[in-house]
Protein backbone atom coordinates (compact mmCIF):
# COMPACT_ATOMS: atom_id res chain seq x y z
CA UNK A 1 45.36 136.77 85.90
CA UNK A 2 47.39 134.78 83.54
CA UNK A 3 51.23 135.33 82.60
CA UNK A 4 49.99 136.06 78.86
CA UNK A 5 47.67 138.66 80.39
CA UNK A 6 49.85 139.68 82.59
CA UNK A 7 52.32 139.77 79.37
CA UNK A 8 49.96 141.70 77.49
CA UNK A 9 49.25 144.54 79.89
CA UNK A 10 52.91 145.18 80.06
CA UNK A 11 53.30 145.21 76.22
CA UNK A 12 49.79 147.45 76.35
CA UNK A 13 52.16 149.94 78.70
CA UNK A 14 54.95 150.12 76.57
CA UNK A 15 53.05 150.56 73.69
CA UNK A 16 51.22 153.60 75.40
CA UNK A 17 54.70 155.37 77.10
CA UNK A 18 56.04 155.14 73.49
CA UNK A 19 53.40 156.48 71.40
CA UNK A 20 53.30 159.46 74.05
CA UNK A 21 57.01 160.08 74.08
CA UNK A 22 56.36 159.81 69.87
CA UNK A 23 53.56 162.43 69.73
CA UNK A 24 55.86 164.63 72.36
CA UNK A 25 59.12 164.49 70.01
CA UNK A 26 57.05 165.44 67.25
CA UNK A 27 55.39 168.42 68.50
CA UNK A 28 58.67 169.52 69.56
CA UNK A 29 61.25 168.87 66.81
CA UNK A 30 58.18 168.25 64.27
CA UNK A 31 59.24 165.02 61.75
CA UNK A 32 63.02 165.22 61.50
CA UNK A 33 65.65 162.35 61.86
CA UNK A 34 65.63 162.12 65.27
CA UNK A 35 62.28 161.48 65.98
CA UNK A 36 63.25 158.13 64.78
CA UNK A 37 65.34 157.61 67.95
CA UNK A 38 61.66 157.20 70.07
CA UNK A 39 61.19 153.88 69.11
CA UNK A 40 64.32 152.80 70.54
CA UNK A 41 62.44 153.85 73.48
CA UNK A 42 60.01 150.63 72.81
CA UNK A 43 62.91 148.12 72.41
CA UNK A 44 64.40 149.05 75.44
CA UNK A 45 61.24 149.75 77.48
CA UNK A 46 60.20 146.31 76.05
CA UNK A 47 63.44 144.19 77.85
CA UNK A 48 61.15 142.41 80.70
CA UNK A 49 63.09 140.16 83.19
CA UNK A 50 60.80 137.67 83.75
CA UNK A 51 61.46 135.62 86.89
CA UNK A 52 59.64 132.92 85.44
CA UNK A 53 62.40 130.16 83.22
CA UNK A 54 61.26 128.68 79.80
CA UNK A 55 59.38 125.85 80.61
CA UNK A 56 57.74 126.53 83.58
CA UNK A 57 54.24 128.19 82.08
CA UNK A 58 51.90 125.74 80.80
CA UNK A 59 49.53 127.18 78.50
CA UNK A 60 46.05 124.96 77.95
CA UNK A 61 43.59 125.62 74.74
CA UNK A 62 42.11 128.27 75.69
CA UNK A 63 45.54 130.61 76.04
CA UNK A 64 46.62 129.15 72.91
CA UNK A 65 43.24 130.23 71.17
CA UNK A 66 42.72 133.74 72.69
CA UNK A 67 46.71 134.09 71.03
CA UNK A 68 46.12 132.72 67.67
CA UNK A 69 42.80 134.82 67.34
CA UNK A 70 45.06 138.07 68.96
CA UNK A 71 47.84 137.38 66.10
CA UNK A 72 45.60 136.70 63.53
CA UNK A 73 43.87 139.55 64.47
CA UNK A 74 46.69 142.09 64.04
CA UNK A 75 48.14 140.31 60.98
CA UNK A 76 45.08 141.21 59.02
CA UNK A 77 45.48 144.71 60.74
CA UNK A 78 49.10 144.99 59.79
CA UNK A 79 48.43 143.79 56.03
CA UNK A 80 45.77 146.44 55.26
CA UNK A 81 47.41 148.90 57.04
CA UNK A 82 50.80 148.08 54.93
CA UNK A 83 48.13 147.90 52.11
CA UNK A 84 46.64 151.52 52.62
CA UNK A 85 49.38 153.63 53.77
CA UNK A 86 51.14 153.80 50.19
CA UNK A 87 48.05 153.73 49.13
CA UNK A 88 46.64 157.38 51.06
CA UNK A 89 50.52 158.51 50.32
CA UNK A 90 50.10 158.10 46.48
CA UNK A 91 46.47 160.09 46.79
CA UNK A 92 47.41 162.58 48.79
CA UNK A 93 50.67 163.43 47.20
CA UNK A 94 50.79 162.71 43.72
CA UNK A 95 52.10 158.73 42.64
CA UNK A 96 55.24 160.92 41.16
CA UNK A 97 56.28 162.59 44.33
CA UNK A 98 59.07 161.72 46.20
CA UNK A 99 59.46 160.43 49.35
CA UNK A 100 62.18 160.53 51.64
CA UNK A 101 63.64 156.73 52.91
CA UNK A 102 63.87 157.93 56.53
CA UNK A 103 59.72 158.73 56.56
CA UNK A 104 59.09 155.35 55.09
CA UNK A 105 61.34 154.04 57.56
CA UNK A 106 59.13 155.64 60.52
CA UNK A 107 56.13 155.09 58.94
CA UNK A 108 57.02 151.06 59.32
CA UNK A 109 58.62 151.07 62.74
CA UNK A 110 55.09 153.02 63.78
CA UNK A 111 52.69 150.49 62.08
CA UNK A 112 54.63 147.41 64.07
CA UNK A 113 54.75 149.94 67.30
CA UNK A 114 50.54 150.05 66.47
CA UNK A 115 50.27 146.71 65.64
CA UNK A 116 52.19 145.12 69.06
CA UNK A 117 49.84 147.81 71.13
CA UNK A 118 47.08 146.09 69.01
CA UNK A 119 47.69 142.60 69.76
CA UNK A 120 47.91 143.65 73.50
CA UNK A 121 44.58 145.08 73.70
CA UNK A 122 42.93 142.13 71.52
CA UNK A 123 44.57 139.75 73.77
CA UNK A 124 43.46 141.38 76.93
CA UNK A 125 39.96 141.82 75.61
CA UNK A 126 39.84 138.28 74.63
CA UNK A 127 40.55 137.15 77.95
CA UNK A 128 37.69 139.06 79.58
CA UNK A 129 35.33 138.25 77.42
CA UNK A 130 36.06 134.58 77.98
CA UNK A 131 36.17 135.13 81.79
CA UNK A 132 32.74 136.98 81.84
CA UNK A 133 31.13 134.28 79.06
């Protein structure tokens, strides 16, 4: 298993121990201000010392492909999600309705949150695909 495997498993953890600490706090408080503070949960959970110094991994093509297809990947995700989210808002709602800064806020942090989990997964997938082709 590579580091950036090995990398993206970890981030694929994180992104899973947030999302149900997330869910949790909601069903408990429901969406108030502090629900927010989850996601602080993902920066910290995210700090990974590394015994390994800058430098010392070399990456050839093919780790350097599987992560430019992985971030391209989740870009495109990230766009159209950015894309359809006011987009469902403004239907469902009314395109006069307000909306409170702190939801928008939240509604941001969780599309990265989804977004990081994403590129995980796509990385991860990549490199067994490549293994078994």
């Amino acid at each position: 298993m590579t580091e950036q495997e090995r990398q993206a498993w970890f981030m694929l953890g994180v992104f899973i121990v947030t999302l149900t600490a997330y869910i949790a706090f909601i069903l408990t408080i429901r969406f108030d201000l502090s629900a927010m503070a989850v996601f602080a949960l993902a920066g910290i959970a995210g700090i990974r010392i590394s015994k390994h110094r800058r430098g010392e991994i070399t990456y050839d093509e093919r780790d350097r492909q599987i992560e430019r297809q992985a971030l391209l990947s989740s870009m495109r995700a990230f766009f159209v999600l950015i894309v359809l989210l006011p987009l469902a808002v403004g239907v469902a709602c009314g395109w006069n309705a307000p909306v409170r800064l702190w939801v928008v806020v939240q509604a941001i942090w969780a599309i990265s949150l989804a977004i990081c989990g994403l590129k995980a997964l796509l990385t991860i997938m990549l490199y067994h695909r490549r293994s078994n082709a």
